[in-house]
Protein backbone atom coordinates (compact mmCIF):
# COMPACT_ATOMS: atom_id res chain seq x y z
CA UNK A 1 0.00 0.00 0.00
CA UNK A 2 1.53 3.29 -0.88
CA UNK A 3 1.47 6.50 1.49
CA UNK A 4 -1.32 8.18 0.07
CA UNK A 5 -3.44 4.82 -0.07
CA UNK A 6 -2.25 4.27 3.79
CA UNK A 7 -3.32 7.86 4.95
CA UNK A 8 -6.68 7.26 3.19
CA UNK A 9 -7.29 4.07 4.93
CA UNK A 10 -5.54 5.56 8.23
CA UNK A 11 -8.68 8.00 8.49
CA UNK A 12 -11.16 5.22 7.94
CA UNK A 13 -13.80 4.92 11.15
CA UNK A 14 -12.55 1.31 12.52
CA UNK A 15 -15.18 -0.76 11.04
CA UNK A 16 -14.44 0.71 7.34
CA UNK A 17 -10.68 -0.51 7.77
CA UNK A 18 -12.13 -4.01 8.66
CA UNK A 19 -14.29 -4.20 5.56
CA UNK A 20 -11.22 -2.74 3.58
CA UNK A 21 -8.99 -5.48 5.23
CA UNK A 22 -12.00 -8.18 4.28
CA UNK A 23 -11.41 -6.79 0.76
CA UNK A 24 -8.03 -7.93 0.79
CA UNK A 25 -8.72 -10.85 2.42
CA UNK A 26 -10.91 -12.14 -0.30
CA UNK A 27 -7.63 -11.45 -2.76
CA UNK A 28 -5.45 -13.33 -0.50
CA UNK A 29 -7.94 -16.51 -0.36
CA UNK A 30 -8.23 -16.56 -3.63
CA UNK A 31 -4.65 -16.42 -4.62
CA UNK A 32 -3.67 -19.32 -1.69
CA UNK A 33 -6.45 -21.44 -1.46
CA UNK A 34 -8.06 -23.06 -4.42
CA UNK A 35 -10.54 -26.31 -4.94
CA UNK A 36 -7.70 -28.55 -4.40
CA UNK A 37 -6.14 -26.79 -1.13
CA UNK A 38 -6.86 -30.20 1.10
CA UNK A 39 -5.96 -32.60 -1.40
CA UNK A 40 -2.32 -30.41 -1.27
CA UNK A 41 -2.54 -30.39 2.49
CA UNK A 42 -3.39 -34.32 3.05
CA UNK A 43 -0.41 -34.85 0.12
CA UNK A 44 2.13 -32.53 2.37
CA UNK A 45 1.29 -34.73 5.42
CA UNK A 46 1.60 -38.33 3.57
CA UNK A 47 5.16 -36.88 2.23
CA UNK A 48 6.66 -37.05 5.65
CA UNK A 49 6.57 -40.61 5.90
CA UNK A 50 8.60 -41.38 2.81
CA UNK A 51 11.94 -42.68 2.94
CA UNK A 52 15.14 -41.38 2.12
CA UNK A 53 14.99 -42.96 -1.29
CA UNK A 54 11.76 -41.50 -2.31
CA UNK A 55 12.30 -38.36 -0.54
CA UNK A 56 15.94 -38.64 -3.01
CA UNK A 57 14.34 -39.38 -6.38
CA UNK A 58 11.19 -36.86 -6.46
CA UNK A 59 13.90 -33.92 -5.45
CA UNK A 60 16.48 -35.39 -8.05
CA UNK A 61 13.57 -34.90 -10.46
CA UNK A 62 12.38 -31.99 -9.34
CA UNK A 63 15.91 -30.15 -9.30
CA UNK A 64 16.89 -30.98 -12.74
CA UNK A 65 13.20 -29.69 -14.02
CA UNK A 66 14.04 -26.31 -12.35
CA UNK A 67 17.93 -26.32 -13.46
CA UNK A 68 16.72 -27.16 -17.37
CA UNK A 69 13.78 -24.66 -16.80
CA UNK A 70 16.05 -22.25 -15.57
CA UNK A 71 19.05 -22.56 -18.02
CA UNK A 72 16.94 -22.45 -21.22
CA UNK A 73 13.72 -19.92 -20.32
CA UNK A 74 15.47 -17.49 -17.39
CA UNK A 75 17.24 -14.52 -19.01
CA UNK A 76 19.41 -14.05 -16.79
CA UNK A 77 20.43 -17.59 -16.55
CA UNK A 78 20.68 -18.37 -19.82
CA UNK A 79 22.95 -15.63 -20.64
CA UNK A 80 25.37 -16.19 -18.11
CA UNK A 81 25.48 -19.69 -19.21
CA UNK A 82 26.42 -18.16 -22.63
CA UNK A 83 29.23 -16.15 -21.32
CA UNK A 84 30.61 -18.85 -19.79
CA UNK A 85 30.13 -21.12 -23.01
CA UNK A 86 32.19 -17.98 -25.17
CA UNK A 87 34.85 -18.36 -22.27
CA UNK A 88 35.41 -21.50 -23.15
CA UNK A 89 33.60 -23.31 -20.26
CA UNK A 90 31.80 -26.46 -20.85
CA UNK A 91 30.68 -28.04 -17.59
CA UNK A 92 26.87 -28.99 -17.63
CA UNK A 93 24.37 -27.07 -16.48
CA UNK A 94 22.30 -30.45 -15.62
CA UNK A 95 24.39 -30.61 -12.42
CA UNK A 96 23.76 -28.20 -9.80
CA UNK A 97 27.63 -28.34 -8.22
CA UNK A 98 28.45 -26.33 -11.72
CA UNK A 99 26.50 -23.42 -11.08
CA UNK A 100 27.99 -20.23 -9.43
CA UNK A 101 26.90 -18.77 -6.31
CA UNK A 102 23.71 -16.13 -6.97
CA UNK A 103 23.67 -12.95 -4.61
CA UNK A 104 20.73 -11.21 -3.48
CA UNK A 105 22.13 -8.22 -5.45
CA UNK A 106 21.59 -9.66 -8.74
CA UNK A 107 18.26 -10.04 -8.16
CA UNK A 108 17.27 -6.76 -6.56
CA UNK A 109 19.39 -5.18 -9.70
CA UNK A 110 16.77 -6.95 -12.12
CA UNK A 111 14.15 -8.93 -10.87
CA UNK A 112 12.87 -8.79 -14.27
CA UNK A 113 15.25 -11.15 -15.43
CA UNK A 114 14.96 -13.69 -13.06
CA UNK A 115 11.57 -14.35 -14.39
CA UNK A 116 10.75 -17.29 -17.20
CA UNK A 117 10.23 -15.90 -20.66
CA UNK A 118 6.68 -18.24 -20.72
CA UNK A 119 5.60 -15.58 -17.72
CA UNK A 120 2.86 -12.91 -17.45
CA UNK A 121 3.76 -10.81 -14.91
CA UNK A 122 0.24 -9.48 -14.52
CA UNK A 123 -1.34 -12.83 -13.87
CA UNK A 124 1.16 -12.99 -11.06
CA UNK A 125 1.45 -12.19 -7.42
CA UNK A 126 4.13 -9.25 -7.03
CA UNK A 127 5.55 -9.65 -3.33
CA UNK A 128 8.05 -7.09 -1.66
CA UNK A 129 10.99 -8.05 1.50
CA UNK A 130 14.07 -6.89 2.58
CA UNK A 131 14.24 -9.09 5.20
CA UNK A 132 17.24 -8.38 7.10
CA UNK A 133 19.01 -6.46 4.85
CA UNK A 134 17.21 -2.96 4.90
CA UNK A 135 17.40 -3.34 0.74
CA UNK A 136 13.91 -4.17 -1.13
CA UNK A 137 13.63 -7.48 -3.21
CA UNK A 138 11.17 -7.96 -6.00
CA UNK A 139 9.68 -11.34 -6.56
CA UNK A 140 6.59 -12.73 -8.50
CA UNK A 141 4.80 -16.21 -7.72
CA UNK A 142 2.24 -17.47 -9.86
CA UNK A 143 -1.18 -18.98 -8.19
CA UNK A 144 -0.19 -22.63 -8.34
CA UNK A 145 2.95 -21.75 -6.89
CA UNK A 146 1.51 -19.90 -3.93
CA UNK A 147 -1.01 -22.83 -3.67
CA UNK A 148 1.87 -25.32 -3.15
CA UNK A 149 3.29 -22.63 -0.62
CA UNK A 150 0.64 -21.95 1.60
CA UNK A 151 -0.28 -25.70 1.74
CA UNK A 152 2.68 -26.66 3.34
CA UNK A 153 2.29 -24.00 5.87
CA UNK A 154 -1.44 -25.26 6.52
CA UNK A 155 0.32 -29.00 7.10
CA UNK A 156 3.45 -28.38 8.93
CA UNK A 157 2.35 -25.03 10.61
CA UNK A 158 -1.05 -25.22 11.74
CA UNK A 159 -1.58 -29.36 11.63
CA UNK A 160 0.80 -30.06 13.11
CA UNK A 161 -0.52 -27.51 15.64
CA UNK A 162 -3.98 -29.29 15.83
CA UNK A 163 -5.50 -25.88 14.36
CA UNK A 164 -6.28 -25.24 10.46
CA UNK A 165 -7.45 -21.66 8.49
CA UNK A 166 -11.13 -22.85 9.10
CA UNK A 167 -10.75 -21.24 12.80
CA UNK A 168 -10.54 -18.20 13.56
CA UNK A 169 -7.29 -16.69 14.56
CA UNK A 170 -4.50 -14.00 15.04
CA UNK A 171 -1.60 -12.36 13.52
CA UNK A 172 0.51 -10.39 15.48
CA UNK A 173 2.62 -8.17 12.66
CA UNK A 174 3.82 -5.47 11.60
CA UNK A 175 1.10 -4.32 9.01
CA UNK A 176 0.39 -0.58 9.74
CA UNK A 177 -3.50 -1.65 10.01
CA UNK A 178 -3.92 1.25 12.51
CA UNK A 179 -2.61 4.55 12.49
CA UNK A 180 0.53 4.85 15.21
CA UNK A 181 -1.54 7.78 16.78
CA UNK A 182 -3.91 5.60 17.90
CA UNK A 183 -4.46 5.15 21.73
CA UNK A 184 -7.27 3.90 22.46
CA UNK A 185 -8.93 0.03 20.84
CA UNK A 186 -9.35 -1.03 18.16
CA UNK A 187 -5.49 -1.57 17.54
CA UNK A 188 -6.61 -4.51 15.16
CA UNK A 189 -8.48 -5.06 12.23
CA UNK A 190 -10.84 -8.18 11.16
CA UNK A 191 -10.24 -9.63 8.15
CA UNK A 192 -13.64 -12.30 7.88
CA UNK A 193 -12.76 -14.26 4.76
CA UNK A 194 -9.43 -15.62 6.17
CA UNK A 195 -11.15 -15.56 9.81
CA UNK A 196 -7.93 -13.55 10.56
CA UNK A 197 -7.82 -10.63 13.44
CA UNK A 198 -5.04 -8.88 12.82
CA UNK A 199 -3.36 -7.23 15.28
CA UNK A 200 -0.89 -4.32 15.16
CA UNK A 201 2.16 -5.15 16.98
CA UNK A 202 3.21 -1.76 17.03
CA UNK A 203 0.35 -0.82 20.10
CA UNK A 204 1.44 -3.49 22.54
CA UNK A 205 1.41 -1.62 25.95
CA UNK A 206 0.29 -2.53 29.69
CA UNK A 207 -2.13 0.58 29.37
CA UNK A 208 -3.45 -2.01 25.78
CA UNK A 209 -3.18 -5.18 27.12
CA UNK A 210 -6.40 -5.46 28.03
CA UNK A 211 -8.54 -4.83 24.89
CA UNK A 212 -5.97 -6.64 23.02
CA UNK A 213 -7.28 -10.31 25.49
CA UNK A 214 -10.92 -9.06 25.23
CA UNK A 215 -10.62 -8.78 21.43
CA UNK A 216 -8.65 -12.61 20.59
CA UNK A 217 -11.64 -13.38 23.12
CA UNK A 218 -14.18 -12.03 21.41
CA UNK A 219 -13.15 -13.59 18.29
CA UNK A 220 -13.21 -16.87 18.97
CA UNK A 221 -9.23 -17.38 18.10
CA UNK A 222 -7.27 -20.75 18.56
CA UNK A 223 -4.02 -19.83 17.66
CA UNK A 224 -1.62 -17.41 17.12
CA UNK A 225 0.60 -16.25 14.11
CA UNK A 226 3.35 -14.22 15.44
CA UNK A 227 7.03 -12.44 15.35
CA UNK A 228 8.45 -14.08 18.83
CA UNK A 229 9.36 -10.85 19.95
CA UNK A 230 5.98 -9.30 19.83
CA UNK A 231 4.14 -12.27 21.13
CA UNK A 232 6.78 -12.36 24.07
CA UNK A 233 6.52 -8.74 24.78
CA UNK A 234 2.35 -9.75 24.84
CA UNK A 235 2.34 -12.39 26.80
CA UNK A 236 4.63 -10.85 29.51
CA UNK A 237 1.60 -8.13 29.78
CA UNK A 238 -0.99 -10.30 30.23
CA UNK A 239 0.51 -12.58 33.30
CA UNK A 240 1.81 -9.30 34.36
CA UNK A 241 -1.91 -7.98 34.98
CA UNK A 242 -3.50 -11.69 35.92
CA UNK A 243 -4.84 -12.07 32.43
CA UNK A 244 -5.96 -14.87 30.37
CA UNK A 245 -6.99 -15.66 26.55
CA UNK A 246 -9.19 -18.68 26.82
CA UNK A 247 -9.44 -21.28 24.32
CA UNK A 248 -5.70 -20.60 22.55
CA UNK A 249 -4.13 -24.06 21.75
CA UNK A 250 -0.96 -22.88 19.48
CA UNK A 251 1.45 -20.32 18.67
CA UNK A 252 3.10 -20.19 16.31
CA UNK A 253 6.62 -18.15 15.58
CA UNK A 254 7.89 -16.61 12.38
CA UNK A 255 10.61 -14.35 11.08
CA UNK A 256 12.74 -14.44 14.17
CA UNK A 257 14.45 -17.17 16.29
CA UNK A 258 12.12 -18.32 19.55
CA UNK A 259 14.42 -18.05 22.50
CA UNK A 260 13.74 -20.45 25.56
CA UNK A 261 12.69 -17.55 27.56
CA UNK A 262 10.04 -16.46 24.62
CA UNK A 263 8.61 -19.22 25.13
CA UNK A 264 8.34 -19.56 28.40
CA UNK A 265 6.39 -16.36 28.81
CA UNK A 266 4.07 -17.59 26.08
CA UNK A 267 3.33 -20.19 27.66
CA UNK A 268 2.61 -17.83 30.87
CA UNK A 269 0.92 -15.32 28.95
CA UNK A 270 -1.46 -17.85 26.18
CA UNK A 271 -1.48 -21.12 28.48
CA UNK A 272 0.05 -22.83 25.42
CA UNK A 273 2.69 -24.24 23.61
CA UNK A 274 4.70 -21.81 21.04
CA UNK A 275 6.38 -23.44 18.12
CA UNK A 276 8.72 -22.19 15.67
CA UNK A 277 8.60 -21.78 11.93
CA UNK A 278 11.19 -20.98 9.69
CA UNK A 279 10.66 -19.49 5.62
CA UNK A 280 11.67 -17.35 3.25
CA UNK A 281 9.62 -14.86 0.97
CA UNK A 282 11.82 -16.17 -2.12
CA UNK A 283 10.33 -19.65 -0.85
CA UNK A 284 13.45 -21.71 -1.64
CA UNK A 285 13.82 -22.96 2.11
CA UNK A 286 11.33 -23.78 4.92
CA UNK A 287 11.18 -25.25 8.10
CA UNK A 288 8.50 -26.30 11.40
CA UNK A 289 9.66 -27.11 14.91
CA UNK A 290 7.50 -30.36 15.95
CA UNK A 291 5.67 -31.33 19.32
CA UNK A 292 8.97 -32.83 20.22
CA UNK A 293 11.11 -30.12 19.64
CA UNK A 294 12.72 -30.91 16.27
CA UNK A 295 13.74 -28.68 13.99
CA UNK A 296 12.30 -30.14 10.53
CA UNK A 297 12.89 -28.78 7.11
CA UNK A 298 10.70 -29.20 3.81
CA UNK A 299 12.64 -31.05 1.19
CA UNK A 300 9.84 -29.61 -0.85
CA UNK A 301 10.40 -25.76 -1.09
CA UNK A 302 14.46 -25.69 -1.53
CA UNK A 303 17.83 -28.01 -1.73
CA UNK A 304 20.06 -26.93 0.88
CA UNK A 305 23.84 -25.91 0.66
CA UNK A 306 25.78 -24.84 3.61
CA UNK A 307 29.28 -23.00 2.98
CA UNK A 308 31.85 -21.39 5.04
CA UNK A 309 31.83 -17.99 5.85
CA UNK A 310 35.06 -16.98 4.30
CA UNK A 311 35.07 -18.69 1.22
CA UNK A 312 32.81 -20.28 -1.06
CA UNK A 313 33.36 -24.02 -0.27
CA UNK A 314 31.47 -26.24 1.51
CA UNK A 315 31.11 -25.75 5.38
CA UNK A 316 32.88 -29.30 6.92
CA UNK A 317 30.13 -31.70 8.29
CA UNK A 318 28.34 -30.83 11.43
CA UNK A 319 30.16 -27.22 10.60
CA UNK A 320 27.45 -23.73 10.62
CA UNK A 321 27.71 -22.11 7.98
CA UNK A 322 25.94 -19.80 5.31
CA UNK A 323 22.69 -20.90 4.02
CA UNK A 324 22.71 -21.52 0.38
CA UNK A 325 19.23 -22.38 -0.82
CA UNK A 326 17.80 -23.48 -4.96
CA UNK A 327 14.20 -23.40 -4.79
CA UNK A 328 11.87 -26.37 -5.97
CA UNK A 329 8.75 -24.63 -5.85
CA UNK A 330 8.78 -21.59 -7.70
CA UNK A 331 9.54 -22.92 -11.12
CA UNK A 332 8.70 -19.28 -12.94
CA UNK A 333 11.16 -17.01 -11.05
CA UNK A 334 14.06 -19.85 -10.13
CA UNK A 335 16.61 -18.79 -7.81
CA UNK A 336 19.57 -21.46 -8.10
CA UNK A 337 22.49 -21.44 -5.51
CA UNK A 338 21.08 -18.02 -3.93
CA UNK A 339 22.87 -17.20 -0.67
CA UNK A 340 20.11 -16.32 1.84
CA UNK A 341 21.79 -14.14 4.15
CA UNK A 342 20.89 -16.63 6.69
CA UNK A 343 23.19 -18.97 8.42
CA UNK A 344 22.22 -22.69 9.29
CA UNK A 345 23.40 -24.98 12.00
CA UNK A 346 22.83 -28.57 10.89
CA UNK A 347 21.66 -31.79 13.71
CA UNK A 348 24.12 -34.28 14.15
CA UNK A 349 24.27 -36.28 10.91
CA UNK A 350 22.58 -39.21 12.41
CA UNK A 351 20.11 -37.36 14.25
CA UNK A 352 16.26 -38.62 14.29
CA UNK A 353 13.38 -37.00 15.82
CA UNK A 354 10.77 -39.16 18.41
CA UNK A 355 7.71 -37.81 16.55
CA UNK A 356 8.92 -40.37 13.72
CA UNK A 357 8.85 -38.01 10.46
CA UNK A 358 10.98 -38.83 7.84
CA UNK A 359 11.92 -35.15 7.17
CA UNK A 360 15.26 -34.11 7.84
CA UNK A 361 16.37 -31.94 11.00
CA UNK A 362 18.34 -28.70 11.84
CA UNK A 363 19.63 -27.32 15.00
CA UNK A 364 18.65 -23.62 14.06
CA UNK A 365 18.70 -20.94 12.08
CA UNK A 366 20.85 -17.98 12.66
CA UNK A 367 20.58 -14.52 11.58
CA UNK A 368 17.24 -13.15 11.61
CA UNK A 369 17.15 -11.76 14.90
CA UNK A 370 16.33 -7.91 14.15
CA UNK A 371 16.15 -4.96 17.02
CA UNK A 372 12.83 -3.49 17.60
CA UNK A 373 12.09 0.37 17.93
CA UNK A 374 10.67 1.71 21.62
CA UNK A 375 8.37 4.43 20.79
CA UNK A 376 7.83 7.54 23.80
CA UNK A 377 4.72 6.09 25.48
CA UNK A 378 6.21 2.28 25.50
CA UNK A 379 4.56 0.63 22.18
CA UNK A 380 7.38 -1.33 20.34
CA UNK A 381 7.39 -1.13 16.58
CA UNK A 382 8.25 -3.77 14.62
CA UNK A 383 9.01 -4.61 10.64
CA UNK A 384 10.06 -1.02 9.33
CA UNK A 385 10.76 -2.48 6.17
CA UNK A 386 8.19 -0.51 4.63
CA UNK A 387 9.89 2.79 5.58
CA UNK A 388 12.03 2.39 2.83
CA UNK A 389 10.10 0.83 0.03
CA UNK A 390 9.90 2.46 -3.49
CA UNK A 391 12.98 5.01 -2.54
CA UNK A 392 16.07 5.63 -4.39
CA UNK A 393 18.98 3.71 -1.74
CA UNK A 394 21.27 1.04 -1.87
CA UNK A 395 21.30 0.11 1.47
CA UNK A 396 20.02 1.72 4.84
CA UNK A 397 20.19 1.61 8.48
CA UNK A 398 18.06 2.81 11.40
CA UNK A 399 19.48 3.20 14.52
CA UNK A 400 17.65 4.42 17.83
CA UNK A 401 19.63 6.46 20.20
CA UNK A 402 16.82 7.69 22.94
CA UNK A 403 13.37 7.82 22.83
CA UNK A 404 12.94 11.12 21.01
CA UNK A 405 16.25 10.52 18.50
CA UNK A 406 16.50 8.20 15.59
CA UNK A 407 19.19 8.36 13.09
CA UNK A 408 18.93 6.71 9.57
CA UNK A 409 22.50 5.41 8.06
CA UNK A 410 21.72 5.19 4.23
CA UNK A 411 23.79 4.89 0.63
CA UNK A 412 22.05 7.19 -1.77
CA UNK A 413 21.04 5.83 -5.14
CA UNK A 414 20.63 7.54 -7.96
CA UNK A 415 17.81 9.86 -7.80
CA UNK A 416 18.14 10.57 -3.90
CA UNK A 417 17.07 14.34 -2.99
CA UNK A 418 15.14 16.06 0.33
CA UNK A 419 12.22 14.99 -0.86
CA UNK A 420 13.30 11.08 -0.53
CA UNK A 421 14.96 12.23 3.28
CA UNK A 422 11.41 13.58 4.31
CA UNK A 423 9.86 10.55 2.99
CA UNK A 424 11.76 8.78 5.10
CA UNK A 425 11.26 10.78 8.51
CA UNK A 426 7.57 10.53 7.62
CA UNK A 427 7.16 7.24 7.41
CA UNK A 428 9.10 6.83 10.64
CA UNK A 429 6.99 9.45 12.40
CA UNK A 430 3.88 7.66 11.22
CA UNK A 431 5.05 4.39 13.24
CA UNK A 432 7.29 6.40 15.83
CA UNK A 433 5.03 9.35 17.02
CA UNK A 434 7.06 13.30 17.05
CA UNK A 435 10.27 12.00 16.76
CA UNK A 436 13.36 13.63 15.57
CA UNK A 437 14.95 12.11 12.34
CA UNK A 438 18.56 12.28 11.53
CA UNK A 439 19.42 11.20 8.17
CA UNK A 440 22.92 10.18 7.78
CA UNK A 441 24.62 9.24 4.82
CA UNK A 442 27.56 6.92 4.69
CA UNK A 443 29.90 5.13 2.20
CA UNK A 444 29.13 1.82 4.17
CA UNK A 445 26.72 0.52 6.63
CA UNK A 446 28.75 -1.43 9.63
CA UNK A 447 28.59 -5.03 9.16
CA UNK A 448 28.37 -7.74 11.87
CA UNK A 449 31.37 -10.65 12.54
CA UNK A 450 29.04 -12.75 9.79
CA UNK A 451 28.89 -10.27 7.41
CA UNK A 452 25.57 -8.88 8.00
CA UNK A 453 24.33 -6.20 9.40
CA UNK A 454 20.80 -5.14 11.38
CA UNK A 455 18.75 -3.19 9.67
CA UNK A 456 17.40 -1.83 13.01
CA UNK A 457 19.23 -0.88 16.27
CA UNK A 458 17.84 0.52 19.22
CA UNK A 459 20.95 1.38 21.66
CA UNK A 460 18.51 1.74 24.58
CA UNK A 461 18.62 -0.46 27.00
């Protein structure tokens, strides 16, 4: 949603930006749940009793249908297989081993040409991330793609949970779906086609606590889609005031690691269980924590590399190392070899799991954990991606120093003026309340030991 779009809504009576949110719900449903949405979730769950052997020919077959796919209809692809070719290189592109490392750079350069020639952009879902990175990424799915996707969510993230999309439930994100000023309920919208209430996770306070109970309550919800650190930072309210949200039997964690102590306030705070998921918007990786505590990936959504972090060779068994992913879903806009940004720490190799699925484990994912804003009267705000969408930068940070200060490291691109600056300081203000903005441009943005760096610091403690 762009600015002007997002004010519009923003001055909506509450009910209004339910029935707009309803709107996009039936847009959603449409796009990730067709006819054939249980046969696709009943298929997921019979998968994860294969053996190795099966689980080892259908990706075999699946990987060199995406490799040829890639190689012969991807632009991109296909020409650097050509350049290589006039160099006098004439390894096969039918083994994956022979392709070169892709970074995310490439693709944020020219999405366009990651796509397959046989594509129709329009008849395509366009999704935005930056994930950790504070740098947009463009990426288009097609419907049977996002069917596949969203099905093996529905088995491995809710199933497994005992819940499914029939019931009604909660996400606690990042979604601007009320206006920062707001200080008094509703801080959520209803979304009735997906039975979703979504809440803003950006109006968490003791002061909110309350209506934010009285409203998963109301609904009906029986679990709980959530960024760890805003479901912690909920649950510590409510068994802080003697609360209680009755009839909530899962949560369920995305988009950040779920420390021990996360969960142990969830299950304070929600009475139940809280389970972690791991995925990526470029869906070439995936995995659900079980009821036993393993960490289980989907051989369906990506074929997993792990390499060292100063070089590009192999990490040694049982080694971390950086998460190289090639996607098996999305055939149309193949990403082969793409370094994540992600690091993974495999299980010991001859690790099993006691709930006796055939899918293979992981000790963790590392990397994802972002810092959250603290706004003047206590709310925390959470995924500021959007701050920086559609603007003219190669990279930006944004850094909290007190409550009333917030400075933004950035690398201009071309086309950067005042006008993109105050942008910028809007859209902060608009999550953040009167804050002052000080933009800051640099030659580089400060990496971390791995590499990375956080797209958001907040140096108060």
């Amino acid at each position: 949603m762009n600015d002007r779009l997002l004010s519009i809504y923003h001055s909506l009576p509450p009910w209004l930006r339910s029935w707009a949110a309803s709107l996009r719900g039936l847009q959603l449903r449409y796009w990730r749940y067709g006819a054939d949405a249980e046969r696709l979730v009943a298929e997921a769950l019979e998968r994860e009793s294969w053996s190795a052997e099966k689980w080892g020919k259908w990706r075999e077959e699946r990987l060199a249908f995406i490799l040829h796919r890639a190689a012969t209809m991807v632009p991109f692809y296909r020409e650097e297989w050509a350049r290589r070719r006039r160099r006098g290189d004439q390894a096969s592109w039918e083994y994956q081993e022979n392709w070169g490392l892709l970074e995310k750079e490439s693709v944020r350069r020219n999405p366009h040409a990651f796509l397959a020639e046989d594509c129709d952009r329009r008849r395509m879902i366009h999704d935005r991330t930056s994930g950790t990175t504070g740098k947009p990424l463009d990426l288009w799915l097609s419907r049977e793609t996002a069917r596949a996707w969203y099905a093996l969510f529905e088995a491995r993230g809710r199933r497994w949970r005992g819940v499914s999309r029939f019931e009604p439930w909660a996400i606690l994100g990042g979604q601007a779906v009320v206006p920062a000023r707001a200080n008094r309920p509703p801080f959520w919208v209803w979304n009735a086609p997906m039975k979703q209430l979504y809440l803003s996770a950006n109006h968490i306070s003791g002061r909110n606590v309350a209506s934010y109970v009285e409203a998963m309550e109301r609904s009906g919800v029986t679990h709980l889609v959530t960024y760890s650190s805003s479901a912690a930072l909920l649950a510590r309210e409510i068994a802080k005031q003697g609360l209680q949200v009755k009839g909530m039997r899962a949560v369920i964690t995305n988009a950040e690691p779920l420390l021990q102590s996360q969960r142990e306030e969830m299950r304070r705070g929600f009475d139940c269980e809280a389970r972690e998921t791991y995925g990526l918007c470029e869906i070439a990786a995936a995995a659900s924590e079980c009821d036993e505590g393993g960490l289980h990936l989907w051989p369906e959504a990506g074929w997993i590399e792990t390499i060292n972090d100063d070089d590009d060779f192999p990490a040694p068994p049982g080694a971390a190392g950086r998460l190289v992913c090639t996607g098996l879903i999305n055939a149309d806009m193949p990403l082969i070899r793409y370094i994540t940004g992600d690091r993974l720490r495999p299980a010991d190799r001859d690790a099993s799991c006691r709930c006796g699925r055939s899918l293979p484990l992981i000790a963790g994912i590392e990397g994802r954990a972002n810092d959250m804003l603290i706004a003047r009267d206590g709310r925390r705000i959470y995924w500021l991606d959007p701050v920086f969408y559609g603007l003219p930068l190669s990279e930006a940070q944004i850094v909290q120093k007190s409550l009333d200060l917030i400075h933004v490291r950035y690398l201009p691109a071309a086309g950067f003026d005042q006008t993109t600056a105050k942008t910028i300081a809007d859209r902060l203000r608009a999550r953040m309340g009167d804050v002052e903005v000080k933009m800051e441009p640099s030659r580089e943005i400060p990496r971390n030991p791995n590499g990375k760096f956080q797209a958001v610091v907040c140096e108060i403690r």
